[in-house]
C-alpha atoms as a PDB file:
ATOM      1  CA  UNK A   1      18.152  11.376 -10.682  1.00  0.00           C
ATOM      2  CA  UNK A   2      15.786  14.054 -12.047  1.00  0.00           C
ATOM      3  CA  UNK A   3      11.999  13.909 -11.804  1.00  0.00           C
ATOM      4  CA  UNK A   4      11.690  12.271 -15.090  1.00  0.00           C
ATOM      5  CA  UNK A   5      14.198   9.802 -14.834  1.00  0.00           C
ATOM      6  CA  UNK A   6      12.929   8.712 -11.701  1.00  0.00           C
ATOM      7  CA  UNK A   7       9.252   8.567 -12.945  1.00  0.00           C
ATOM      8  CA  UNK A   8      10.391   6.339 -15.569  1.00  0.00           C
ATOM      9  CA  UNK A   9      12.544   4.454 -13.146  1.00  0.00           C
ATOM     10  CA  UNK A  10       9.238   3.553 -11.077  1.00  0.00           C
ATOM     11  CA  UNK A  11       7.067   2.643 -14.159  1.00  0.00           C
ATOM     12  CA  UNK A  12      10.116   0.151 -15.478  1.00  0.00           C
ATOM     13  CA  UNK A  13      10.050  -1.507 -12.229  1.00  0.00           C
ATOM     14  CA  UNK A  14       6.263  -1.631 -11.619  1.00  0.00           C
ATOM     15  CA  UNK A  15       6.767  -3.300 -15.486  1.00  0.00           C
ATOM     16  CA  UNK A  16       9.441  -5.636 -13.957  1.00  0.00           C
ATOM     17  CA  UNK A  17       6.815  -6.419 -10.961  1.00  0.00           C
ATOM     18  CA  UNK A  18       4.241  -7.375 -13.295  1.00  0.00           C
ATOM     19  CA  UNK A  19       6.063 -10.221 -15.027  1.00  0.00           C
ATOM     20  CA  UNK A  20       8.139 -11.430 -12.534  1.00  0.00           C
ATOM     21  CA  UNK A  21       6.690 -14.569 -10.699  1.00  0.00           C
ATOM     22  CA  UNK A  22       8.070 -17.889  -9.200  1.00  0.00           C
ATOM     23  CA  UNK A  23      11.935 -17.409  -8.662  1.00  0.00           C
ATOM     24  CA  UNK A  24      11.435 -13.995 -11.369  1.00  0.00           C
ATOM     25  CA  UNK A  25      10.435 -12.166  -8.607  1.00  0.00           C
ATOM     26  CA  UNK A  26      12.451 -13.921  -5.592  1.00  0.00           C
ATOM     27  CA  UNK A  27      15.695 -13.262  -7.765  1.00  0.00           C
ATOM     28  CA  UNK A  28      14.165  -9.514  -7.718  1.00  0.00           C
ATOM     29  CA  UNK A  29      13.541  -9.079  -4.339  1.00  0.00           C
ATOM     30  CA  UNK A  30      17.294 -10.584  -3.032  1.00  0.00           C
ATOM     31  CA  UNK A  31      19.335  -8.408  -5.980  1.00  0.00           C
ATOM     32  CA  UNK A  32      17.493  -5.082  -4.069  1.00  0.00           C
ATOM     33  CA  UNK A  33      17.637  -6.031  -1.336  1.00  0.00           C
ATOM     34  CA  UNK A  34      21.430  -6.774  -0.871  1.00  0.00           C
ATOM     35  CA  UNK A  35      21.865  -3.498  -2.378  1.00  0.00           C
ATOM     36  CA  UNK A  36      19.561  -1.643   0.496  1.00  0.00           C
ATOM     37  CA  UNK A  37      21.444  -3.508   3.323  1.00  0.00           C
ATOM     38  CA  UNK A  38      24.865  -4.702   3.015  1.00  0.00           C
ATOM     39  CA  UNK A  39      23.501  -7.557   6.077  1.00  0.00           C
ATOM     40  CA  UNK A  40      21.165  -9.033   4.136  1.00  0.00           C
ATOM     41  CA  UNK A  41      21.832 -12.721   2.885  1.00  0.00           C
ATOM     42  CA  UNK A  42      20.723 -14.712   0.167  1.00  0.00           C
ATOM     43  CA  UNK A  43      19.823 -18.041   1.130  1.00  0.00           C
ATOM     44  CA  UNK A  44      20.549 -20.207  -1.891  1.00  0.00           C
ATOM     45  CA  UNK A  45      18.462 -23.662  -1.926  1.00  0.00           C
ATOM     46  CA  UNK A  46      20.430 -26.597  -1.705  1.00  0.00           C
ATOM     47  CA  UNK A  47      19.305 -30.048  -3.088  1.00  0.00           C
ATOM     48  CA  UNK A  48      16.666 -31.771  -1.215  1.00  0.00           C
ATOM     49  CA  UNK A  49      16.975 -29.871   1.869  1.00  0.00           C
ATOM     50  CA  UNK A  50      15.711 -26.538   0.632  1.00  0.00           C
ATOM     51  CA  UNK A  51      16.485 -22.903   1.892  1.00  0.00           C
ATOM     52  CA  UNK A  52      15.117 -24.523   5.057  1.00  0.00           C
ATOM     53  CA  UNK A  53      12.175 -22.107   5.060  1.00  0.00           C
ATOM     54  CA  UNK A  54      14.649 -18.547   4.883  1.00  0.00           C
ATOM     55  CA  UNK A  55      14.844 -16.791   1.275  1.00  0.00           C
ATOM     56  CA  UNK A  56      16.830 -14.036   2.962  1.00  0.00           C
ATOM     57  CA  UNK A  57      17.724 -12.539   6.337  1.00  0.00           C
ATOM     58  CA  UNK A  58      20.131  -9.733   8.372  1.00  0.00           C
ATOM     59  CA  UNK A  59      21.353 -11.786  11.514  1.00  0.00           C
ATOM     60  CA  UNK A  60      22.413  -8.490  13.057  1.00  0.00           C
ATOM     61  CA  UNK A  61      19.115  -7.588  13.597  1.00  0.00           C
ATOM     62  CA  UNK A  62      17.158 -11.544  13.329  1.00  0.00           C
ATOM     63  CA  UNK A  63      15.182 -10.530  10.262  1.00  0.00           C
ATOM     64  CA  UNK A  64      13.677 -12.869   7.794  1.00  0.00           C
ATOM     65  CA  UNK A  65      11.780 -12.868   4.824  1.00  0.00           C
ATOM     66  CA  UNK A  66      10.216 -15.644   2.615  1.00  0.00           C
ATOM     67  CA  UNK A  67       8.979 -15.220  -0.621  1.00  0.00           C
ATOM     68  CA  UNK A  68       5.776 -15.995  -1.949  1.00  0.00           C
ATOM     69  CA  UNK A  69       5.384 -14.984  -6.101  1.00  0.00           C
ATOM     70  CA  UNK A  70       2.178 -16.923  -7.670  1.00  0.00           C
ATOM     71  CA  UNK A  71       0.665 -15.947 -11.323  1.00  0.00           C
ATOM     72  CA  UNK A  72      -2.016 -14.675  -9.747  1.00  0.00           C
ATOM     73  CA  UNK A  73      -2.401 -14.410  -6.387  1.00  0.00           C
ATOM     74  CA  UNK A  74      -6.274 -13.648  -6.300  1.00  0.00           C
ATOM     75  CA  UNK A  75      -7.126 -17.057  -7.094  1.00  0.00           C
ATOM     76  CA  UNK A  76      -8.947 -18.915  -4.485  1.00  0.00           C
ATOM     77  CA  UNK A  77      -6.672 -22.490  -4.626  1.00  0.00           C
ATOM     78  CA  UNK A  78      -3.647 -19.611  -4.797  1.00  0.00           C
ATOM     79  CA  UNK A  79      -4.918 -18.224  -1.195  1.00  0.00           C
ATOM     80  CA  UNK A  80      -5.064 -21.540   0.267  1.00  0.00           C
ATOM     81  CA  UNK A  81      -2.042 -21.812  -0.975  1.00  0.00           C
ATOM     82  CA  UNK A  82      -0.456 -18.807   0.113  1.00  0.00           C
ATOM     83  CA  UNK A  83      -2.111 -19.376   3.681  1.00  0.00           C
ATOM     84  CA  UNK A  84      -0.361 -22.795   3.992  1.00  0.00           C
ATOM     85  CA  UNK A  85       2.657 -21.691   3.337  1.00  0.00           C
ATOM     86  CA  UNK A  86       2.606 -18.955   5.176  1.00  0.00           C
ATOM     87  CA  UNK A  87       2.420 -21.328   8.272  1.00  0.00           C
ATOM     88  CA  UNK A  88       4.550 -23.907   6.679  1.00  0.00           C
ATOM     89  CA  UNK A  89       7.552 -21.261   6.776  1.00  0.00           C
ATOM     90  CA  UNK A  90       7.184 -19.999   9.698  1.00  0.00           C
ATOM     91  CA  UNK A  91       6.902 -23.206  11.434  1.00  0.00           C
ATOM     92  CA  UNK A  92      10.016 -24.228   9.359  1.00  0.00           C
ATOM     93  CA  UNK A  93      11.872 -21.561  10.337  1.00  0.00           C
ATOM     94  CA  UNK A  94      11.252 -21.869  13.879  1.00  0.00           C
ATOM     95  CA  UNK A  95      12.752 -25.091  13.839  1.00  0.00           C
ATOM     96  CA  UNK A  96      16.092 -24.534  11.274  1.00  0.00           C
ATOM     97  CA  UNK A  97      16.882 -21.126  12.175  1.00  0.00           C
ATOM     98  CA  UNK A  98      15.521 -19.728  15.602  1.00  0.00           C
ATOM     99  CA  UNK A  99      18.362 -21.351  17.727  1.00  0.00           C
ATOM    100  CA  UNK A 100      21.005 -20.134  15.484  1.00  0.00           C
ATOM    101  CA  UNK A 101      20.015 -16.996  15.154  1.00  0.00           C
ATOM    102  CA  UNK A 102      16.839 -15.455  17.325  1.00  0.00           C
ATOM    103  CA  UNK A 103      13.827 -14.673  14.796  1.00  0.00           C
ATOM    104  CA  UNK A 104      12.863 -10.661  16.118  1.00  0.00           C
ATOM    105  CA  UNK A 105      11.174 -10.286  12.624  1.00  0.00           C
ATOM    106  CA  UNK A 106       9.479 -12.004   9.834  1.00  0.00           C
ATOM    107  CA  UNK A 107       7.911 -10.900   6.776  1.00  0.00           C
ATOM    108  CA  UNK A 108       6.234 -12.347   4.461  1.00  0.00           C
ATOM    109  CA  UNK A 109       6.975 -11.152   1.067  1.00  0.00           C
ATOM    110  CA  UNK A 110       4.121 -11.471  -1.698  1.00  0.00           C
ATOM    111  CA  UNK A 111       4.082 -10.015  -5.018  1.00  0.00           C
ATOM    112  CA  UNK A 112       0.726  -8.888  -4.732  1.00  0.00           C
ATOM    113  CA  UNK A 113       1.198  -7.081  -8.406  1.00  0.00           C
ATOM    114  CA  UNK A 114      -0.353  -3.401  -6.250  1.00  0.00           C
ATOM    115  CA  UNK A 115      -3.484  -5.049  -5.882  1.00  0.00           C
ATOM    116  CA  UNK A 116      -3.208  -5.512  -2.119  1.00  0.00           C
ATOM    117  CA  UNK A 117      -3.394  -9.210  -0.116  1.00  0.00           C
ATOM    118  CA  UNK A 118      -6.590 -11.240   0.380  1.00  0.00           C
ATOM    119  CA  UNK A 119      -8.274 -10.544   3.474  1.00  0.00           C
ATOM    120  CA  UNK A 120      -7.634 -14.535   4.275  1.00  0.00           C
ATOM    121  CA  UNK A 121      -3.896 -13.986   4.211  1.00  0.00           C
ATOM    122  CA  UNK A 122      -3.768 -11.053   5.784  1.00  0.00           C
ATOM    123  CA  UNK A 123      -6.156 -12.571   9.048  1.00  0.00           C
ATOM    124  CA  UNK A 124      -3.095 -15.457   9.036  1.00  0.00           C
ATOM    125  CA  UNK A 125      -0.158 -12.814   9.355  1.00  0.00           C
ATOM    126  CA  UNK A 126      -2.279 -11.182  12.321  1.00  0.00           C
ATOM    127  CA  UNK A 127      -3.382 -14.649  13.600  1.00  0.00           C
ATOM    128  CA  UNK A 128       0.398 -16.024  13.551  1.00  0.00           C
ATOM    129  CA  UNK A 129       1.696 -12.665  14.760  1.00  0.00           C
ATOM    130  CA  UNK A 130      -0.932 -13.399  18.146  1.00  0.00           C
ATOM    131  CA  UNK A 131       0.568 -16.625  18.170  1.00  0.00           C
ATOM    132  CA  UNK A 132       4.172 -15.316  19.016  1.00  0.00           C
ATOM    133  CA  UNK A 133       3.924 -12.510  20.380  1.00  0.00           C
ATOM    134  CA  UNK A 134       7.889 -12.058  20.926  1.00  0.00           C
ATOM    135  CA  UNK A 135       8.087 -11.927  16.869  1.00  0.00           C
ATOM    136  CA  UNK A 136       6.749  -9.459  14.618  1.00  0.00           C
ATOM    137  CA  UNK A 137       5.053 -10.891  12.142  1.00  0.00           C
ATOM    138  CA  UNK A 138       4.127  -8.819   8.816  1.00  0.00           C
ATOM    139  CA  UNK A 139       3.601  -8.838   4.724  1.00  0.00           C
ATOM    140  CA  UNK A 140       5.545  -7.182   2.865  1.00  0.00           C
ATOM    141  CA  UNK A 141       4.145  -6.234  -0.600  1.00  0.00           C
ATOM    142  CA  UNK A 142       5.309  -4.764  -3.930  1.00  0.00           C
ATOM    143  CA  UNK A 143       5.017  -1.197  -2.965  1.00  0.00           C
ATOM    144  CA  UNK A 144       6.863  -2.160   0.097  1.00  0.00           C
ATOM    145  CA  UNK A 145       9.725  -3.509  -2.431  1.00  0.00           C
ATOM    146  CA  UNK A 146       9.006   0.060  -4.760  1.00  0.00           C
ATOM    147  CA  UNK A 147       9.334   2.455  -1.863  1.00  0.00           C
ATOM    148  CA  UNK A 148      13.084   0.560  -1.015  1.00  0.00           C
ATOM    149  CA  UNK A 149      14.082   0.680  -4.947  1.00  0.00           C
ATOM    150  CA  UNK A 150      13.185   3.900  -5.040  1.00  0.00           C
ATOM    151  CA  UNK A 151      15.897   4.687  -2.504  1.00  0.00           C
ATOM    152  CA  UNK A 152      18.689   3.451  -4.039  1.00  0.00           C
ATOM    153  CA  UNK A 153      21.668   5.135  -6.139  1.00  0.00           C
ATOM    154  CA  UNK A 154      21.205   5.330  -9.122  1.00  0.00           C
ATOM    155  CA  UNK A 155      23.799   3.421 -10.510  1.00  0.00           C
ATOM    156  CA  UNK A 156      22.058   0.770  -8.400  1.00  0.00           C
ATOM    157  CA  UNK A 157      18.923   1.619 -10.346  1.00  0.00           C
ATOM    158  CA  UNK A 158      20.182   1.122 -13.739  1.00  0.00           C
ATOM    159  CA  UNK A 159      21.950  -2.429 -12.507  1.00  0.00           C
ATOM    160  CA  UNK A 160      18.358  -3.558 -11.843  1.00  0.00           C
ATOM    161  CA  UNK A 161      15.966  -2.399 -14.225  1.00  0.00           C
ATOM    162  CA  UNK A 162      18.411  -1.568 -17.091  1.00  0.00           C
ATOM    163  CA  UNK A 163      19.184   1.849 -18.593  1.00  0.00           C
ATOM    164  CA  UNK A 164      16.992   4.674 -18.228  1.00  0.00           C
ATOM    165  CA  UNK A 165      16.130   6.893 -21.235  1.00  0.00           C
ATOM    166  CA  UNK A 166      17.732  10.723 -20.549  1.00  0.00           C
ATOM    167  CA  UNK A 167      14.434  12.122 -21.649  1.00  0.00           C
ATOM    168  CA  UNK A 168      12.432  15.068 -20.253  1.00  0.00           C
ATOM    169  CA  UNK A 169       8.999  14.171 -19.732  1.00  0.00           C
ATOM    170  CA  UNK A 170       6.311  17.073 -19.317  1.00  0.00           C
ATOM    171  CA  UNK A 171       5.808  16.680 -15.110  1.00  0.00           C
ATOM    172  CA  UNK A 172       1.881  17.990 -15.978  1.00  0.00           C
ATOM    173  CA  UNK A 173       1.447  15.234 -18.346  1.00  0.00           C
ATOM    174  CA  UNK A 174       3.562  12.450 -17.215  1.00  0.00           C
ATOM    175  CA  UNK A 175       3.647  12.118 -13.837  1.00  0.00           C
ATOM    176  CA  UNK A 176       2.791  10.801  -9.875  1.00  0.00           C
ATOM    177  CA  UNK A 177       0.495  13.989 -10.093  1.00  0.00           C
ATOM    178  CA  UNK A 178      -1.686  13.234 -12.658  1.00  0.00           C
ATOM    179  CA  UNK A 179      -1.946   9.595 -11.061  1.00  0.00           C
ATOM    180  CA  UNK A 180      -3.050  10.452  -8.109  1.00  0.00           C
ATOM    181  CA  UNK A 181      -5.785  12.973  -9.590  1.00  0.00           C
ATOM    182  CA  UNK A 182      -7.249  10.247 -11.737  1.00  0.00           C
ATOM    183  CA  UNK A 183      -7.636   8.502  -8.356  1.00  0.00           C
ATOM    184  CA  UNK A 184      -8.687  11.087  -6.420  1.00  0.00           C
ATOM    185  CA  UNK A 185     -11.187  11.887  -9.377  1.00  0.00           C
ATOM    186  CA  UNK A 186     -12.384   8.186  -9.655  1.00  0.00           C
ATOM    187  CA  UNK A 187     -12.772   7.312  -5.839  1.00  0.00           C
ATOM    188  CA  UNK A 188     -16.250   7.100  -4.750  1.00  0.00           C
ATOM    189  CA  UNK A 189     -16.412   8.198  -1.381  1.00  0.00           C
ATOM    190  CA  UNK A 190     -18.432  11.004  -0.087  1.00  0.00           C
ATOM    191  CA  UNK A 191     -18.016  13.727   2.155  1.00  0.00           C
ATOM    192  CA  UNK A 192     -20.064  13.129   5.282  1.00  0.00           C
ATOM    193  CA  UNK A 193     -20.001  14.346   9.145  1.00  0.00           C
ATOM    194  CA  UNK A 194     -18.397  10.637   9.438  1.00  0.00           C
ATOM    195  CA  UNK A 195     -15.284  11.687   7.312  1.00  0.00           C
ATOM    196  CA  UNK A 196     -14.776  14.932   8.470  1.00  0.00           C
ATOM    197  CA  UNK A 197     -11.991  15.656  11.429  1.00  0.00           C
ATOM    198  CA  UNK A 198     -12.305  19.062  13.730  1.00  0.00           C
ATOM    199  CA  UNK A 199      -8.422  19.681  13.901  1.00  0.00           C
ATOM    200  CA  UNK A 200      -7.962  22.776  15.653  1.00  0.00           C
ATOM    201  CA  UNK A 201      -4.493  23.069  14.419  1.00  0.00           C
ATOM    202  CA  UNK A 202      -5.652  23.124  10.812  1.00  0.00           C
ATOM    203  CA  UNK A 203      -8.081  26.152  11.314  1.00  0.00           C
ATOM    204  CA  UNK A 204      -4.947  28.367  13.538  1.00  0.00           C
ATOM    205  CA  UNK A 205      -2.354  27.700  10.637  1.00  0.00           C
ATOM    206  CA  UNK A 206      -5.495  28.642   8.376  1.00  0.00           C
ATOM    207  CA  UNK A 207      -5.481  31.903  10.571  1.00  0.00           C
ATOM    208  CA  UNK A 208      -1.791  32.256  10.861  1.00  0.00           C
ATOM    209  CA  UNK A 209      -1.560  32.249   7.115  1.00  0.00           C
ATOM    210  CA  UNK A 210      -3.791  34.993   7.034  1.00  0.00           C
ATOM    211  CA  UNK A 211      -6.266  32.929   4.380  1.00  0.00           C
ATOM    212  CA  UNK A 212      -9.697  33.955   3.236  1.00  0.00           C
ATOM    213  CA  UNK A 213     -12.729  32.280   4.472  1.00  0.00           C
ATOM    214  CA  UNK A 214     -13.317  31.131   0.780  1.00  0.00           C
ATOM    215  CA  UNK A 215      -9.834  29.690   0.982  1.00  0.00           C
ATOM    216  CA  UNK A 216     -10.622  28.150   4.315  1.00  0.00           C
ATOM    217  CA  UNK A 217     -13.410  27.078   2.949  1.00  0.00           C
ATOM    218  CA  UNK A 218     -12.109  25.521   0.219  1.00  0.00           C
ATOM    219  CA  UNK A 219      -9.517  23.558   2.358  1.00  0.00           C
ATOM    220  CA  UNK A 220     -12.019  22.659   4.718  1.00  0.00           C
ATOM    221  CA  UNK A 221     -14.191  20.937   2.379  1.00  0.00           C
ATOM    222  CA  UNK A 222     -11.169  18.952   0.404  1.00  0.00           C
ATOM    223  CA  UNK A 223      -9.969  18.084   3.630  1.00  0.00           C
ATOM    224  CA  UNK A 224     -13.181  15.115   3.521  1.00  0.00           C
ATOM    225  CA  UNK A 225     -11.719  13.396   1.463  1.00  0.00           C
ATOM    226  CA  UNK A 226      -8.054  12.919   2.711  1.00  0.00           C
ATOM    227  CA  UNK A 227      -8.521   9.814   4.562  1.00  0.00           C
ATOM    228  CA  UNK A 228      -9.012   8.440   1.218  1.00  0.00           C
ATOM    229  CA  UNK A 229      -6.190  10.166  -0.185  1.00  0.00           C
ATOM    230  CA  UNK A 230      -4.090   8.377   2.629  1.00  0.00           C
ATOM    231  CA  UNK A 231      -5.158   4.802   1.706  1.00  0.00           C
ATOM    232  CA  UNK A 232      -3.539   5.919  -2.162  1.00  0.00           C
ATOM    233  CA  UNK A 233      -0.478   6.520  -0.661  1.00  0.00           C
ATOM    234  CA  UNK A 234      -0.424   3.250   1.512  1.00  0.00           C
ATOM    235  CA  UNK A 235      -0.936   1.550  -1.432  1.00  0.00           C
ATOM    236  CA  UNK A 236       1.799   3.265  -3.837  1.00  0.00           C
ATOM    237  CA  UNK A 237       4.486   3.519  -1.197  1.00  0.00           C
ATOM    238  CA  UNK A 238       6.502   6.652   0.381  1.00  0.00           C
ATOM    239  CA  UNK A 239       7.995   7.853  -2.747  1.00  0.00           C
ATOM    240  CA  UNK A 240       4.591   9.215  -4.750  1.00  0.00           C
ATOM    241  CA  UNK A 241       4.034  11.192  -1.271  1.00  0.00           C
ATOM    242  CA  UNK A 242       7.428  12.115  -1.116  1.00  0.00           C
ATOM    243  CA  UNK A 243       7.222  12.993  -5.109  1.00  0.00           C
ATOM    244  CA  UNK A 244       4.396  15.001  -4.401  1.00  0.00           C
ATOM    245  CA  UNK A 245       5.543  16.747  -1.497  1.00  0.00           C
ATOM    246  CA  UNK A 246       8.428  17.720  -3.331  1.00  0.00           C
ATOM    247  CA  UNK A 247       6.314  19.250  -5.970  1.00  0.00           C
ATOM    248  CA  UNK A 248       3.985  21.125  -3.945  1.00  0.00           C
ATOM    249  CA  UNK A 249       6.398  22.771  -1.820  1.00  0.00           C
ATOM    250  CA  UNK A 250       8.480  23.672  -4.823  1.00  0.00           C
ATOM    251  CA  UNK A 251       5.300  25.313  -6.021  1.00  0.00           C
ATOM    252  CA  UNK A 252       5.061  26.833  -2.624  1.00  0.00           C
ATOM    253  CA  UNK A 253       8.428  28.371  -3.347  1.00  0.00           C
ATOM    254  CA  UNK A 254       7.774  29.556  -6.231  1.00  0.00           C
ATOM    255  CA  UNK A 255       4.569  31.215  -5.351  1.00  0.00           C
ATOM    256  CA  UNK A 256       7.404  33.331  -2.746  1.00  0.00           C
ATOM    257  CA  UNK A 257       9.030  34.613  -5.886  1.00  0.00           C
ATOM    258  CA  UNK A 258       6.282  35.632  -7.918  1.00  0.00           C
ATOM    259  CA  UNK A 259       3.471  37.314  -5.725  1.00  0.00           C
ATOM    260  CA  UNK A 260       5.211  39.377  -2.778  1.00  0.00           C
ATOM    261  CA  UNK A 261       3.901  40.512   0.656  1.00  0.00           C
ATOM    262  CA  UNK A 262       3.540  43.440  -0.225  1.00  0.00           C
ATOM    263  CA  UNK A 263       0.772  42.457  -2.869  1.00  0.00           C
ATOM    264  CA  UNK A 264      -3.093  42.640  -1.965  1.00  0.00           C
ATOM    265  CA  UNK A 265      -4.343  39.491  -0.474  1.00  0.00           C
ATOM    266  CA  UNK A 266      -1.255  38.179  -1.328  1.00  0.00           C
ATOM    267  CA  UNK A 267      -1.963  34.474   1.123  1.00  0.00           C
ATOM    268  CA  UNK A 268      -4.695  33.874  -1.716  1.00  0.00           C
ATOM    269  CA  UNK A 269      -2.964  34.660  -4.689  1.00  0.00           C
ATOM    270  CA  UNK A 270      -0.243  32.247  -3.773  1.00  0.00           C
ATOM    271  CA  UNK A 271      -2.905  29.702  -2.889  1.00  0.00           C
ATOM    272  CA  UNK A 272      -4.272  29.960  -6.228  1.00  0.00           C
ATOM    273  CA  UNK A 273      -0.997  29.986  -8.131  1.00  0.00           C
ATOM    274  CA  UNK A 274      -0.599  26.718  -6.491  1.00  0.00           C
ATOM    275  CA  UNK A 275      -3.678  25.603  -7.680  1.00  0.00           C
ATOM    276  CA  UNK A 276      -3.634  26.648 -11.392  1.00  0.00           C
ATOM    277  CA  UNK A 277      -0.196  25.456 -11.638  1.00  0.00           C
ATOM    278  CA  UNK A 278      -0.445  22.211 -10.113  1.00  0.00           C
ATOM    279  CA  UNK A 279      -3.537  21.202 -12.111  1.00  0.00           C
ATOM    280  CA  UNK A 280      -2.629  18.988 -15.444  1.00  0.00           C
ATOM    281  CA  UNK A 281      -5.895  21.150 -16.625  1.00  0.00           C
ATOM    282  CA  UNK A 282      -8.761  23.773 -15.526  1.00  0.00           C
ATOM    283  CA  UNK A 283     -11.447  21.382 -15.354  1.00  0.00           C
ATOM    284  CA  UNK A 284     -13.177  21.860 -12.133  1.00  0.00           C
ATOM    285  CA  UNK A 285     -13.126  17.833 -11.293  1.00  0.00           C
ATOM    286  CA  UNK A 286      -8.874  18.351 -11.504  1.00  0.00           C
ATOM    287  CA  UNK A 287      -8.917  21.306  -9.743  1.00  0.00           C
ATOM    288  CA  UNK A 288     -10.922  19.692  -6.350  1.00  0.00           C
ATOM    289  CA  UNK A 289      -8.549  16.905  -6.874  1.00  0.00           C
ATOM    290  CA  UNK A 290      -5.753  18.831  -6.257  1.00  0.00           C
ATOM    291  CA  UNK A 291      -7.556  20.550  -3.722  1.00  0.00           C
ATOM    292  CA  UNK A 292      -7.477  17.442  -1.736  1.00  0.00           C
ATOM    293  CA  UNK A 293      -4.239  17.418  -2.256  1.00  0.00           C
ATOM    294  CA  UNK A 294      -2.951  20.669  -1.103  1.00  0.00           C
ATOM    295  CA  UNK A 295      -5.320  20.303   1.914  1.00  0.00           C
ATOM    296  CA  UNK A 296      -3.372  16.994   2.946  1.00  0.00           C
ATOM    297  CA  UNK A 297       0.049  18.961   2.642  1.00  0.00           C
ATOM    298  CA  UNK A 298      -1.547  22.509   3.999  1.00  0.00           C
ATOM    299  CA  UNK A 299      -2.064  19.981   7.490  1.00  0.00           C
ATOM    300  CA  UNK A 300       1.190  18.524   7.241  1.00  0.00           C
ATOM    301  CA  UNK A 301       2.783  21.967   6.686  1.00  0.00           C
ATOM    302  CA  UNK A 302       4.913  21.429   3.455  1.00  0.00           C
ATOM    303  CA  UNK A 303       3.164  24.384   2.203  1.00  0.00           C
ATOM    304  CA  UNK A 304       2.490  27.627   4.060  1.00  0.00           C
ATOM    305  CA  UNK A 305       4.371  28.706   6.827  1.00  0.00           C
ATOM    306  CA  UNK A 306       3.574  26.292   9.608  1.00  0.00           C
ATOM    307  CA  UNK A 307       2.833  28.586  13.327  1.00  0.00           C
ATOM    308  CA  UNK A 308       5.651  28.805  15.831  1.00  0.00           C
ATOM    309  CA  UNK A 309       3.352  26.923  17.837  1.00  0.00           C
ATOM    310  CA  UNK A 310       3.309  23.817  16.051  1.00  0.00           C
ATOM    311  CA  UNK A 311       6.834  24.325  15.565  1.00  0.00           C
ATOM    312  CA  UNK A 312       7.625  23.951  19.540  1.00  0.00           C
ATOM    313  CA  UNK A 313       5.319  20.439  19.825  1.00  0.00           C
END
């Protein structure tokens, strides 16, 4: 699929995400997941005996999941609820399934809707995890559910969400960019000694690049605020960061072919190509957005050239 098609891919699901609940979203999760992993079994209730506490698992590898979909899962009778059964299932499974096939793995999958668990069921999953300590126990969320969607063939895709419009959508305007500038742009946190992390690897491959102190500088001071930028992409899943990646070393490419080595202070100019091009528009609260940005994937070396001795670690 092509960036477009893909972007609209991810907002049809997040659509589907939103109003699926109850068995919506179970029949959701099973349909991509037997398409991820040709192990993975539905578990189809069966009168008054149930699923027996298993909405799905791979017995190669003793993994189980059970689904947990409320209206709104914020609610405080919902989190009681959600903590209850969260033991309930476990406990059931234990008892139906662990002799016939050893429980390795558990997960238990919420539709959160992106808005993260309650603390209370999150304490529960730890608590239980302490509990067994031969089991890992852990929740597995809608952008957990995204990031696998997002890896599947297209054809795949289209089976679950429906067609997808062939339409090229401006990437400035349209896309996991602009979304994470808006949150980059909106998030309150400051830059503070507290945030800040001396990573002598950053400043050689700022050296190695052959980068002006104002660039450094630059870098330096986004680089406060990636921490942040790292909780966005544990919320959104692995394929905005991937997405963005993509884009930003494309860019990086590009930058190659248009400003050569032979140009004056040519590290900078490609820098700022990266920069200009990268921002949806020249305000200057975009423009540190990106910043952050660029800093996060300067450190992880999917732009500039990354020193031979990184390389060899």
């Amino acid at each position: 699929m092509n960036t477009s098609e893909k972007y609209i891919a991810r907002i049809m699901f997040q659509i589907k995400v939103h109003t699926s609940d109850g068995q919506l979203y179970e029949n959701l999760f099973s349909k991509i997941m037997t398409k991820h992993n040709s192990n993975f079994r539905m578990i189809k209730p069966y009168g008054n005996i149930g699923d027996r506490k298993n909405d799905g698992f791979d017995k190669t590898k003793g993994v189980y999941y059970q689904v947990f979909a409320p209206e709104n899962v914020e609610k405080t009778k919902t989190i009681t609820d959600a903590v209850s059964k969260l033991r309930e299932d476990f406990k059931g499974l234990k008892k139906h399934w662990d002799a016939l096939c050893k429980i390795k793995e558990f997960y238990y999958v919420v539709n959160d809707k992106y808005k993260g668990l309650p603390p209370q069921v999150e304490q529960e999953i730890l608590l239980l995890s302490s509990e067994n300590s031969d089991v890992i126990c852990d929740s597995f969320c809608s952008h957990n559910l995204e990031s696998i969607f997002m890896e599947l063939s297209k054809t795949d895709i289209n089976d679950i969400i429906g067609f997808i419009p062939n339409e090229e959508i401006s990437f400035l305007d349209f896309d996991v960019l602009n979304q994470a500038v808006q949150y980059l742009m909106n998030s309150e946190v400051e830059a503070s000694s507290d945030t800040y992390v001396d990573d002598p690897d950053f400043e050689y491959k700022i050296v190695f690049n052959k980068l002006s102190p104002k660039v450094a500088n630059l870098l330096n001071v986004a680089s406060y605020q990636i921490g942040d930028l790292e909780t966005y992409f544990a919320a959104t899943g692995e394929y905005v960061k991937n997405e963005l990646k993509t884009r930003f070393s494309k860019l990086y490419d590009e930058s190659k072919e248009v400003i050569s080595d032979n140009e004056v202070n040519y590290p900078d100019q490609r820098f700022f190509y990266i920069l200009n091009n990268a921002s949806p528009n020249g305000k200057k609260a975009v423009k540190d957005a990106v910043l952050v940005l660029m800093s996060f994937y300067f450190e992880a070396c999917d732009i500039f050239e990354k020193p031979k001795k990184l390389t060899e670690v």
